[in-house]
PDB file of N, CA and C in Angstrom:
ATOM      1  N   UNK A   1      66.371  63.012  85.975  1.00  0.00           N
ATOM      2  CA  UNK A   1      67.779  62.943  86.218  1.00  0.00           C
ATOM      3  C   UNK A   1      68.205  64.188  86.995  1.00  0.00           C
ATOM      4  N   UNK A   2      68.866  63.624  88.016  1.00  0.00           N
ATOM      5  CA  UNK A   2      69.377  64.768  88.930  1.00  0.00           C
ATOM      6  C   UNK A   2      70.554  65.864  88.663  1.00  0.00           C
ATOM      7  N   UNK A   3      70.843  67.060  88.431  1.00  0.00           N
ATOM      8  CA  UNK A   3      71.930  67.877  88.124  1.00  0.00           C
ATOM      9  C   UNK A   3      72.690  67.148  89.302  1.00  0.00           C
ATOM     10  N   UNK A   4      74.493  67.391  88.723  1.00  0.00           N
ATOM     11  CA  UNK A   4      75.447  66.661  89.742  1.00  0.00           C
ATOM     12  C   UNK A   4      75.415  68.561  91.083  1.00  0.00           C
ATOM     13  N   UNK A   5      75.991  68.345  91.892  1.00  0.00           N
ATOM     14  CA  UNK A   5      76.486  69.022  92.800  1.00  0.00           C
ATOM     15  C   UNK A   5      77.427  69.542  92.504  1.00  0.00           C
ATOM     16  N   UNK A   6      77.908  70.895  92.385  1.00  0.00           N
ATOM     17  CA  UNK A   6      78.793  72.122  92.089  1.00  0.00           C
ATOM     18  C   UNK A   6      79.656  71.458  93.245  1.00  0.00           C
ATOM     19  N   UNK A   7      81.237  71.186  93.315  1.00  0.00           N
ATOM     20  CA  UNK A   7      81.996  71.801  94.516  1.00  0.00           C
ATOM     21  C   UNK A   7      81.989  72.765  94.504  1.00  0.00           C
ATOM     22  N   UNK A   8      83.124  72.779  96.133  1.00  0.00           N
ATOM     23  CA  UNK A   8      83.412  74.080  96.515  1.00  0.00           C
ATOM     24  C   UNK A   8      84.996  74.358  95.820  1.00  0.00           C
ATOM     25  N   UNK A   9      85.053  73.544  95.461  1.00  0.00           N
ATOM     26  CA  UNK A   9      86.684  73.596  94.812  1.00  0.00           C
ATOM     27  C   UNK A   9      86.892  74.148  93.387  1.00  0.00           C
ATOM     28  N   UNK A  10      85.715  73.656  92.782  1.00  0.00           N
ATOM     29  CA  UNK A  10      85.370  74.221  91.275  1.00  0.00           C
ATOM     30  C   UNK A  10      84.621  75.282  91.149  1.00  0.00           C
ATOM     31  N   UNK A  11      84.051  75.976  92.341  1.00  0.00           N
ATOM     32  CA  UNK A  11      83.316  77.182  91.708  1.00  0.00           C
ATOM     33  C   UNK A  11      84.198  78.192  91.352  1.00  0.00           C
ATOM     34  N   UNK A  12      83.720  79.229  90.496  1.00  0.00           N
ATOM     35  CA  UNK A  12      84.924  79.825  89.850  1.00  0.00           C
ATOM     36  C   UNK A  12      85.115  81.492  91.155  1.00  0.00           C
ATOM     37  N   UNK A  13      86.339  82.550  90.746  1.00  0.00           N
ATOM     38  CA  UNK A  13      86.267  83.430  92.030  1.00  0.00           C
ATOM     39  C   UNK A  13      85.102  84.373  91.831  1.00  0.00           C
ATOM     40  N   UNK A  14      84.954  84.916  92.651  1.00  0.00           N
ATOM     41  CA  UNK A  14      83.744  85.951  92.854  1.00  0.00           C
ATOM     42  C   UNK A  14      84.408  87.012  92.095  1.00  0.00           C
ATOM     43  N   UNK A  15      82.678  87.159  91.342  1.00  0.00           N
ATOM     44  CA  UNK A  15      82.607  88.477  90.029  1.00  0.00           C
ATOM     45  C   UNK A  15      83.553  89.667  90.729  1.00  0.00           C
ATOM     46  N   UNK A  16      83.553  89.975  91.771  1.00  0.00           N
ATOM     47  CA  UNK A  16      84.438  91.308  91.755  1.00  0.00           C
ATOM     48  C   UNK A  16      85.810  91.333  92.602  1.00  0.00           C
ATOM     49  N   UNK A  17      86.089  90.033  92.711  1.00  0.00           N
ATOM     50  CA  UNK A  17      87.587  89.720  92.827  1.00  0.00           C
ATOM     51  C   UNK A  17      88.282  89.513  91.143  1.00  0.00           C
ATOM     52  N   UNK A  18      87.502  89.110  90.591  1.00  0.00           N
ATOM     53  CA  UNK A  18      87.824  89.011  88.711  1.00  0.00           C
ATOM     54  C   UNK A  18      87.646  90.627  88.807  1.00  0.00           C
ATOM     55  N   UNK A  19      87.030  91.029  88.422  1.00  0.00           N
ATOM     56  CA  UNK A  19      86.681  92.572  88.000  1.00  0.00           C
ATOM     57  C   UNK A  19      87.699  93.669  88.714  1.00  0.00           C
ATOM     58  N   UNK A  20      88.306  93.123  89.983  1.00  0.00           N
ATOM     59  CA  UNK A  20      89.118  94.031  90.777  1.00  0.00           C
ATOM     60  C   UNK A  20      90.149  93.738  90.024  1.00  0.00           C
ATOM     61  N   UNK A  21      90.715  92.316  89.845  1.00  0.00           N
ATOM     62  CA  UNK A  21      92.116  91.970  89.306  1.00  0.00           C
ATOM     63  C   UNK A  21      92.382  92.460  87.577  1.00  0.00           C
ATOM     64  N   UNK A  22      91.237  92.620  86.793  1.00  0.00           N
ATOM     65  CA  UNK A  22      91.176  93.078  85.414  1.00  0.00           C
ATOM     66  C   UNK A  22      91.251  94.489  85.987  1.00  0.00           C
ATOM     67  N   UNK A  23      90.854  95.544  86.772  1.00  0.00           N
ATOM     68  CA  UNK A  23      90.900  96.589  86.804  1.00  0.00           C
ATOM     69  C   UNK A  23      92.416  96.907  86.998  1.00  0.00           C
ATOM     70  N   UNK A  24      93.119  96.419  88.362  1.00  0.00           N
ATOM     71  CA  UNK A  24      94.435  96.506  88.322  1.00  0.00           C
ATOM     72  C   UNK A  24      95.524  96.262  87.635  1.00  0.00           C
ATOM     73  N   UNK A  25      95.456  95.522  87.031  1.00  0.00           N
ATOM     74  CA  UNK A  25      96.177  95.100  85.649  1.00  0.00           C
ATOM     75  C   UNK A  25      96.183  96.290  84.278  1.00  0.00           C
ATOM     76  N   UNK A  26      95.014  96.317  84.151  1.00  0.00           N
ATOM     77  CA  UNK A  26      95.057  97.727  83.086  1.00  0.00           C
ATOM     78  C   UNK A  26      95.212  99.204  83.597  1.00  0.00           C
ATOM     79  N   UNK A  27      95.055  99.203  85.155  1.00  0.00           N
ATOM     80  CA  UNK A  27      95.601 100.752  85.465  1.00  0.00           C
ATOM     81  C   UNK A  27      97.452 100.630  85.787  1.00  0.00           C
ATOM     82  N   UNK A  28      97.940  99.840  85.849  1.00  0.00           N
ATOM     83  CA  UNK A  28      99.415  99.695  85.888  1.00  0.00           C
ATOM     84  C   UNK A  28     100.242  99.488  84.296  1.00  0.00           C
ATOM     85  N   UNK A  29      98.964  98.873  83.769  1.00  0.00           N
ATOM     86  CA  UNK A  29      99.838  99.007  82.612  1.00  0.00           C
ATOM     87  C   UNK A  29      99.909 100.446  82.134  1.00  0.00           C
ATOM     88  N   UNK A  30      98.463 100.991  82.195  1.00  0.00           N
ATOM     89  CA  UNK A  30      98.116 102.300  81.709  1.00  0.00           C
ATOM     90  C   UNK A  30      99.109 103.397  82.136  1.00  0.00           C
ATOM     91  N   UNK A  31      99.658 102.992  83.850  1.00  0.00           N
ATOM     92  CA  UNK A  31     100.565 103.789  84.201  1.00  0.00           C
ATOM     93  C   UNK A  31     101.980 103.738  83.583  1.00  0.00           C
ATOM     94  N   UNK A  32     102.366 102.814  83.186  1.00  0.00           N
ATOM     95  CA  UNK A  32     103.532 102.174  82.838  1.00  0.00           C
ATOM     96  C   UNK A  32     103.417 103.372  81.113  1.00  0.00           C
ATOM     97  N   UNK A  33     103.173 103.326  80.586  1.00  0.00           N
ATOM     98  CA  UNK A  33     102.541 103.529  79.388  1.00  0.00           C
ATOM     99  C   UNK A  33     102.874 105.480  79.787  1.00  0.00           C
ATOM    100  N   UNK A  34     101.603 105.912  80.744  1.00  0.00           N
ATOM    101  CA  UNK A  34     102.159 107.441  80.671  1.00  0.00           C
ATOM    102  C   UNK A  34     104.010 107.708  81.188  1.00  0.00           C
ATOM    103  N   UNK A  35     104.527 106.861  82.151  1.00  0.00           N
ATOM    104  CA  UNK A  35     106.044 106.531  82.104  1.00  0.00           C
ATOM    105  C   UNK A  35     106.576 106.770  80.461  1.00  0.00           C
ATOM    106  N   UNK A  36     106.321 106.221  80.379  1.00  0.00           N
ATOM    107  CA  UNK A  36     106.539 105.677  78.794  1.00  0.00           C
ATOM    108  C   UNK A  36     106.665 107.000  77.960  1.00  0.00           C
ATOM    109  N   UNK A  37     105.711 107.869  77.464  1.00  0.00           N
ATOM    110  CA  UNK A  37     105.469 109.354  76.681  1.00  0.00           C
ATOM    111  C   UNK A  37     106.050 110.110  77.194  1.00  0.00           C
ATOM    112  N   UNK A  38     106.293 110.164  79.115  1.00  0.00           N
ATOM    113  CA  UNK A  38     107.021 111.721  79.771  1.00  0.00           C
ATOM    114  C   UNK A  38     108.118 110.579  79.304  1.00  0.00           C
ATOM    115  N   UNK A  39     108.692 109.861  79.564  1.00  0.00           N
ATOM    116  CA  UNK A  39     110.251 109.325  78.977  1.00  0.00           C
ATOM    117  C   UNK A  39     110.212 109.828  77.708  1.00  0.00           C
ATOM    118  N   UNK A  40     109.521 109.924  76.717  1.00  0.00           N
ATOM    119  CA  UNK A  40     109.808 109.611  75.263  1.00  0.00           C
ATOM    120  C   UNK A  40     109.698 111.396  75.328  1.00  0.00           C
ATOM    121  N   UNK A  41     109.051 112.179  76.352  1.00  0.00           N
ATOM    122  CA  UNK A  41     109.598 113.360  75.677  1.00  0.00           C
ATOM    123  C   UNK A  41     110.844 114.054  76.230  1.00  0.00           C
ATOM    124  N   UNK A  42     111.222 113.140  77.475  1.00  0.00           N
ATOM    125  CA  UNK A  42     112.673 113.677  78.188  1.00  0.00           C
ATOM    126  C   UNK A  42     113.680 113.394  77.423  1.00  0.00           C
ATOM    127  N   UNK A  43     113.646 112.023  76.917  1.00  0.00           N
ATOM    128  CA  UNK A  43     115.015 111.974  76.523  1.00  0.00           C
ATOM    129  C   UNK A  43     114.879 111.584  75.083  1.00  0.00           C
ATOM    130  N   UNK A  44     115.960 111.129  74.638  1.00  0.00           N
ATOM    131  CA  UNK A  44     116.644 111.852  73.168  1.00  0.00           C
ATOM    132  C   UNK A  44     117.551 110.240  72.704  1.00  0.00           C
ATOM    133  N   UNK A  45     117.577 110.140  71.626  1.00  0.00           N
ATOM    134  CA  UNK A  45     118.152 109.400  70.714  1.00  0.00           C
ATOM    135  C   UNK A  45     117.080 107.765  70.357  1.00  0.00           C
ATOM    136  N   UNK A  46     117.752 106.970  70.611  1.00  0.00           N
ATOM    137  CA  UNK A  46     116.777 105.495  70.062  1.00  0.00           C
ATOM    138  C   UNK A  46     115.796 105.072  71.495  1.00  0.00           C
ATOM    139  N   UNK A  47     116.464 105.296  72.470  1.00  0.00           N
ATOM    140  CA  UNK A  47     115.502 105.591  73.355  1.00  0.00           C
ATOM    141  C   UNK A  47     113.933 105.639  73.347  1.00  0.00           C
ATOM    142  N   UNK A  48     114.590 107.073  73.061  1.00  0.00           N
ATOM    143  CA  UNK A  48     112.680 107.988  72.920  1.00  0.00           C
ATOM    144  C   UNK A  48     112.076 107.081  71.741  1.00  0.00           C
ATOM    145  N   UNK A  49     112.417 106.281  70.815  1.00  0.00           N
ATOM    146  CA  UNK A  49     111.895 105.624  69.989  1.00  0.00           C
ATOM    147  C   UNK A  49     111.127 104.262  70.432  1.00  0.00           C
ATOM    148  N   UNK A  50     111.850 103.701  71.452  1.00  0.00           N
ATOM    149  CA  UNK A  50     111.423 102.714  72.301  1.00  0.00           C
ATOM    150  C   UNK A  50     110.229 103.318  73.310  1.00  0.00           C
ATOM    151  N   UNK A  51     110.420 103.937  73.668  1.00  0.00           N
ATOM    152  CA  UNK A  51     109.489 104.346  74.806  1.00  0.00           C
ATOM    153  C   UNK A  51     107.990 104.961  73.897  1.00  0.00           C
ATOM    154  N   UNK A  52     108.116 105.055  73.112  1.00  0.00           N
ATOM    155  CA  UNK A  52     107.070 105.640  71.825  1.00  0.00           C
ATOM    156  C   UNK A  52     106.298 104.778  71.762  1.00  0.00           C
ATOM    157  N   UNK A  53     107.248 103.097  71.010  1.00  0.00           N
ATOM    158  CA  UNK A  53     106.847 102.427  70.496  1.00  0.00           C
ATOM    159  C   UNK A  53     106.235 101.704  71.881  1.00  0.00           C
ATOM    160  N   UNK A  54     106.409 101.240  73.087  1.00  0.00           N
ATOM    161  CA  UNK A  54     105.903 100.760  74.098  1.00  0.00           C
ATOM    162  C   UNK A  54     104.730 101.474  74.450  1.00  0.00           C
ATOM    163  N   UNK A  55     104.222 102.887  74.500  1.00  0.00           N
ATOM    164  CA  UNK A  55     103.728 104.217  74.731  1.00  0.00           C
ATOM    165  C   UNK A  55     102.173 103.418  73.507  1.00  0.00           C
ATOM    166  N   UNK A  56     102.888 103.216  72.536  1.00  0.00           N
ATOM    167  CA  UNK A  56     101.686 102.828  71.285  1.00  0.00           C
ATOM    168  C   UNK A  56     101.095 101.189  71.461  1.00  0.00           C
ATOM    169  N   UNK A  57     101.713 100.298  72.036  1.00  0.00           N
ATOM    170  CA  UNK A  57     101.728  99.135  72.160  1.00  0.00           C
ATOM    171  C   UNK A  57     100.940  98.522  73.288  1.00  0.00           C
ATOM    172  N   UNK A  58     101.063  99.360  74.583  1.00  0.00           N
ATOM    173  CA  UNK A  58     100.322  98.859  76.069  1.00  0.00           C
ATOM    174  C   UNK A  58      99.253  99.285  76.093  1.00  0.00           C
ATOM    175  N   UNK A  59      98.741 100.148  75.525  1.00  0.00           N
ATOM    176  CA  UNK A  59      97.427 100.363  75.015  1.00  0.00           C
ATOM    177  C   UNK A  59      96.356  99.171  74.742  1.00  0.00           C
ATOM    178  N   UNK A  60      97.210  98.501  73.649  1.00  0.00           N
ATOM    179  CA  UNK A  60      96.367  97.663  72.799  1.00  0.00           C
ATOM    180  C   UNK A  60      96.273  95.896  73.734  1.00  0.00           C
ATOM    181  N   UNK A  61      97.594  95.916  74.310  1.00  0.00           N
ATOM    182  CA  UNK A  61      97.605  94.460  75.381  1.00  0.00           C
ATOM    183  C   UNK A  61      96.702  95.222  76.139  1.00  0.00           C
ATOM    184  N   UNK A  62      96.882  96.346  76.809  1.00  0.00           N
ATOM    185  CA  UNK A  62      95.594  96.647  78.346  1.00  0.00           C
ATOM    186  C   UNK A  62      94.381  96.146  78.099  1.00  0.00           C
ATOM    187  N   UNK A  63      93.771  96.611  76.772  1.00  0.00           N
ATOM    188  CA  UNK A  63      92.925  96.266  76.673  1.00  0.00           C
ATOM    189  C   UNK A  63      92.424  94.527  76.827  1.00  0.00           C
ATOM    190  N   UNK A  64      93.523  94.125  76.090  1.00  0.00           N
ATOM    191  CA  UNK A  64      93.258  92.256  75.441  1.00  0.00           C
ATOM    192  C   UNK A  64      93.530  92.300  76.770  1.00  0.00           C
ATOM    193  N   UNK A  65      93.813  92.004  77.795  1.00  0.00           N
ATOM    194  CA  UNK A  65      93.807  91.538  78.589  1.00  0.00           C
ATOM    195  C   UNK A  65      92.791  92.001  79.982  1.00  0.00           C
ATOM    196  N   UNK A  66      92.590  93.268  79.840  1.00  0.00           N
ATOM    197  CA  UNK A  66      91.710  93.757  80.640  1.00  0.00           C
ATOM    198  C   UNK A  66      90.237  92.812  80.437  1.00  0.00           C
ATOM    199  N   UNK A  67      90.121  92.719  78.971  1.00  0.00           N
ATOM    200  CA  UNK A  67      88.843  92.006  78.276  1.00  0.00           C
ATOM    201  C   UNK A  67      88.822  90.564  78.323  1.00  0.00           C
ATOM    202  N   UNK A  68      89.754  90.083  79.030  1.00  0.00           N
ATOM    203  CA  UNK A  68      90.432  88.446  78.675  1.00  0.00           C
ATOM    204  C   UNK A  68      89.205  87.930  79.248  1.00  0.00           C
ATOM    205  N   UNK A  69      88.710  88.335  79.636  1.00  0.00           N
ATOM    206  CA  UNK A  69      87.147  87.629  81.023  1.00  0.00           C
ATOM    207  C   UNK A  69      88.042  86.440  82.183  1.00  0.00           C
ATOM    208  N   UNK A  70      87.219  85.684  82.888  1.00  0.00           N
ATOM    209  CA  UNK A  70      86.979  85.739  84.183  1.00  0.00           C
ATOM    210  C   UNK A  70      88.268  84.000  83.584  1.00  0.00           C
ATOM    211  N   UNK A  71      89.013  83.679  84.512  1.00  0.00           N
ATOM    212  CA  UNK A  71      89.863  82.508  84.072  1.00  0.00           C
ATOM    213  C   UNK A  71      89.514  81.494  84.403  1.00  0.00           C
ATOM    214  N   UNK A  72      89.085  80.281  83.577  1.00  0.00           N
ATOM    215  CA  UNK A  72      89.049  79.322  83.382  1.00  0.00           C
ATOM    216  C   UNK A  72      89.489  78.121  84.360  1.00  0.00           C
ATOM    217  N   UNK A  73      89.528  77.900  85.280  1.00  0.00           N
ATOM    218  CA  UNK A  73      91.065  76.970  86.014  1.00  0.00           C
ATOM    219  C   UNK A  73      89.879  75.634  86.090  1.00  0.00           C
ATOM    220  N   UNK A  74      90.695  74.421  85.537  1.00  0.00           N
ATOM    221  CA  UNK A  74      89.990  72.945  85.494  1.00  0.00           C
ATOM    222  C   UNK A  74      90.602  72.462  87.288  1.00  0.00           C
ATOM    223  N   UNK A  75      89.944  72.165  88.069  1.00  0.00           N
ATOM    224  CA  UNK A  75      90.093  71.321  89.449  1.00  0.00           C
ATOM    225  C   UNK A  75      90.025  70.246  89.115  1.00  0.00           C
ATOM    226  N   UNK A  76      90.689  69.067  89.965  1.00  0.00           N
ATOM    227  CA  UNK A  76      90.128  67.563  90.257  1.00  0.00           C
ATOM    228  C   UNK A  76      89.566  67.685  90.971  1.00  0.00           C
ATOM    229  N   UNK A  77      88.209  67.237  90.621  1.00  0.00           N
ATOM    230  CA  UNK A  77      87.169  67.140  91.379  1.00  0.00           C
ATOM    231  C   UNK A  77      86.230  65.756  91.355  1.00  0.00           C
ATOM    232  N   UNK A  78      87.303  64.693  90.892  1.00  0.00           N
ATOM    233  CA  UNK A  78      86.910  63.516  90.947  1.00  0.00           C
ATOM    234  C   UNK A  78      87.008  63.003  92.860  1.00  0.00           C
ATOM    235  N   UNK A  79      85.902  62.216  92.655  1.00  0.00           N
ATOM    236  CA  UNK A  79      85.869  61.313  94.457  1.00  0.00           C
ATOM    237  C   UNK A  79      87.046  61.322  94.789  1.00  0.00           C
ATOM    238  N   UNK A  80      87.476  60.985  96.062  1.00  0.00           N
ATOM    239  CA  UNK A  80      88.687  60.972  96.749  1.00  0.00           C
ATOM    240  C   UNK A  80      87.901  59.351  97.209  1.00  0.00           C
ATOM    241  N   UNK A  81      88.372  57.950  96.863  1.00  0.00           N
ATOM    242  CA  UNK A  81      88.386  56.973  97.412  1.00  0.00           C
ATOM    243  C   UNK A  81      89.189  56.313  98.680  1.00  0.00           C
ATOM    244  N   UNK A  82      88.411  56.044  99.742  1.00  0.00           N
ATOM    245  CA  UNK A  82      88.764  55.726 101.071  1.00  0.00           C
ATOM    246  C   UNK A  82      89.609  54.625 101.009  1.00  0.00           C
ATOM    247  N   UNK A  83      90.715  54.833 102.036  1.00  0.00           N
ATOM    248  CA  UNK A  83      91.873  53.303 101.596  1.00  0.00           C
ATOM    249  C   UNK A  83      91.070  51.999 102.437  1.00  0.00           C
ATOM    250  N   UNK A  84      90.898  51.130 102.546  1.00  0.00           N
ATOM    251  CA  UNK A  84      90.751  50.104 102.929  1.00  0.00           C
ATOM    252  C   UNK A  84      90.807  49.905 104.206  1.00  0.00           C
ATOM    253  N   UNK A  85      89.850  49.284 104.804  1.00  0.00           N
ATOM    254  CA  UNK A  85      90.041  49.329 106.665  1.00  0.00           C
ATOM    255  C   UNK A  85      91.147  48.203 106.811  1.00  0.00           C
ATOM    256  N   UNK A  86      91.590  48.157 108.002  1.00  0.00           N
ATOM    257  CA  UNK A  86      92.950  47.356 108.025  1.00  0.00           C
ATOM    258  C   UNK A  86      91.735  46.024 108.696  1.00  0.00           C
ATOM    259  N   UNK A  87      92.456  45.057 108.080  1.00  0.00           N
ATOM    260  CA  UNK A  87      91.351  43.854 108.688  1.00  0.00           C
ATOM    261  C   UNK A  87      91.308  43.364 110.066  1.00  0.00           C
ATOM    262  N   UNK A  88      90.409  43.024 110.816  1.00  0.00           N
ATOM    263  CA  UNK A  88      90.464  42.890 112.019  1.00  0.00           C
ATOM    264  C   UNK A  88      91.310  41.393 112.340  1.00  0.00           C
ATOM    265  N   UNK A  89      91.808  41.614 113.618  1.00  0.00           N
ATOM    266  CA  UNK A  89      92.494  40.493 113.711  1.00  0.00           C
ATOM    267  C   UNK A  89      91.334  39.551 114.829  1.00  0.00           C
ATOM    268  N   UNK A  90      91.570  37.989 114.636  1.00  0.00           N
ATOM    269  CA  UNK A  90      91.163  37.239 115.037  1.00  0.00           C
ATOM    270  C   UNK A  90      90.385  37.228 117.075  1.00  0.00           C
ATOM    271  N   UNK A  91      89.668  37.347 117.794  1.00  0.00           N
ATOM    272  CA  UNK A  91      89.314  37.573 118.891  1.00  0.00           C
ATOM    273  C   UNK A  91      89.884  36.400 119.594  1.00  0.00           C
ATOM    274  N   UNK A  92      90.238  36.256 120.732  1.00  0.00           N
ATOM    275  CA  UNK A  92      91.057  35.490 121.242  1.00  0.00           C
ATOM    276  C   UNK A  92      89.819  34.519 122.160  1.00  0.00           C
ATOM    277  N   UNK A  93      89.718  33.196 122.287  1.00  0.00           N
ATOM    278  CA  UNK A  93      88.900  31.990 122.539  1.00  0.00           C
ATOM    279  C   UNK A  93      88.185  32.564 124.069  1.00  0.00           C
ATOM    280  N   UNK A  94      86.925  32.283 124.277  1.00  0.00           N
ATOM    281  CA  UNK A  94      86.579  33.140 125.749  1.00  0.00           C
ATOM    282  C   UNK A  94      87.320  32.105 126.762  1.00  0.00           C
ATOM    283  N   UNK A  95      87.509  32.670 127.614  1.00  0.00           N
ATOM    284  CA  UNK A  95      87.658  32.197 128.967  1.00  0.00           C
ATOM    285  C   UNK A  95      86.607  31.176 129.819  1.00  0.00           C
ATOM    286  N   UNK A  96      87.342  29.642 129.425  1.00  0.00           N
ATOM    287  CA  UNK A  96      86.201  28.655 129.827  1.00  0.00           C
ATOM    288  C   UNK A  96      86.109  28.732 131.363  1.00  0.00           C
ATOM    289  N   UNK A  97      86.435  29.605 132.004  1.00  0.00           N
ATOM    290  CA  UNK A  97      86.210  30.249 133.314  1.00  0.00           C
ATOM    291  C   UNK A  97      84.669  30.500 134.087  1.00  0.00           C
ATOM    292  N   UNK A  98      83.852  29.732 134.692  1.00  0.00           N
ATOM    293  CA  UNK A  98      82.617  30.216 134.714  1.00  0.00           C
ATOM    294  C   UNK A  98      82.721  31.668 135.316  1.00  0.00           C
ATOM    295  N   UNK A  99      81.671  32.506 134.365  1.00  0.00           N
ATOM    296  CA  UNK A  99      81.422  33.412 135.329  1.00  0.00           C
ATOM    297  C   UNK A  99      82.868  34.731 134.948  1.00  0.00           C
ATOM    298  N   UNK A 100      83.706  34.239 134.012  1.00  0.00           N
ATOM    299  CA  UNK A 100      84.729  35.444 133.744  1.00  0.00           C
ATOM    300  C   UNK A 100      84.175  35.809 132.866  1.00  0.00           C
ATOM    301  N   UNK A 101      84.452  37.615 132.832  1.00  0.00           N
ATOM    302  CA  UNK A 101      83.982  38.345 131.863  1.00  0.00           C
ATOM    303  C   UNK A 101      82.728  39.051 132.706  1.00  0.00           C
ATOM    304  N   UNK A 102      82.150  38.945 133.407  1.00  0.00           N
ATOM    305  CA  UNK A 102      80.780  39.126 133.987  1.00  0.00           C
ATOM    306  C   UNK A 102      80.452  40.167 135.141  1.00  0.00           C
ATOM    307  N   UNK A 103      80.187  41.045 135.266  1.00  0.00           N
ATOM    308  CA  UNK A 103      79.992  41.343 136.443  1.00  0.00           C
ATOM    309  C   UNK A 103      79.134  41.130 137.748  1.00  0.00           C
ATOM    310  N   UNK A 104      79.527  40.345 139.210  1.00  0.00           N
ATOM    311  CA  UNK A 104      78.727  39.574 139.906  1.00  0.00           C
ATOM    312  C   UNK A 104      78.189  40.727 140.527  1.00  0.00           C
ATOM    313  N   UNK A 105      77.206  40.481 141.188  1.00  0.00           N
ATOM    314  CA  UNK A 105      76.343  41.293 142.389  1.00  0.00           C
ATOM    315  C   UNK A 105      76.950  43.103 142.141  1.00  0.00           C
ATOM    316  N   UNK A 106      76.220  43.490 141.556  1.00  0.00           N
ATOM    317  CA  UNK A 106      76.202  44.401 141.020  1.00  0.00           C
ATOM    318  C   UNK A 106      74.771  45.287 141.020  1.00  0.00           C
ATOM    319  N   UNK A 107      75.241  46.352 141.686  1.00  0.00           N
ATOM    320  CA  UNK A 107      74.046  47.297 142.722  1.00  0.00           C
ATOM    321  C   UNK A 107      74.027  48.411 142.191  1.00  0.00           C
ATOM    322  N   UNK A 108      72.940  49.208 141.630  1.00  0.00           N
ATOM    323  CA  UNK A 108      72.921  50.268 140.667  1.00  0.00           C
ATOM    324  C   UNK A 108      72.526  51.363 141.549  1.00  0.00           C
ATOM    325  N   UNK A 109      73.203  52.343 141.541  1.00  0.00           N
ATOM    326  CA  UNK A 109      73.488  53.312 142.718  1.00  0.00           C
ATOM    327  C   UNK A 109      72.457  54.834 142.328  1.00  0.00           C
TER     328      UNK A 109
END
């Protein structure tokens, strides 16, 4: 039994277009995050409590998501079935013409 044929539609993206996009994702959050601590030590009241608690929190998504691995995406990749030829129409009766249709004395150059 023959393995079916991989498309080109279903193969999944190349290892370091995944690996580039997990990298960028966790250095923005990561940045977002040091935002986060110089905020929480500039400013003052419920604030700095928020920015703490975000500061403690993007940490733990960077990771889950940095780690999420490579994504899944289902294609249709069922046949694409051809529509139907349009039916030919009827040829019209020859020409009881002797000799029509024909080419006479005919000299190959």
């Amino acid at each position: 039994m023959t393995e079916p044929v991989q498309s080109i539609t279903s193969a999944p993206v190349p290892l370091a277009v995944d690996q580039a996009r997990r990298t960028r994702s966790y250095l923005i959050q990561m940045s977002i995050r040091v935002v986060c601590i110089i905020g929480a030590v500039v400013v003052d009241g419920w604030l700095r409590w928020v920015l703490v608690a975000a500061a403690v929190v993007l940490p733990y998504s960077a990771v889950l998501v940095a780690n999420a691995g490579r994504e899944r995406t289902t294609d249709d990749t069922s046949p694409v079935t051809p529509a139907p030829a349009p039916a030919l129409t009827e040829l019209p009766a020859p020409d009881e013409t002797p000799g029509a249709g024909r080419v006479i004395d005919h000299v190959d150059d």
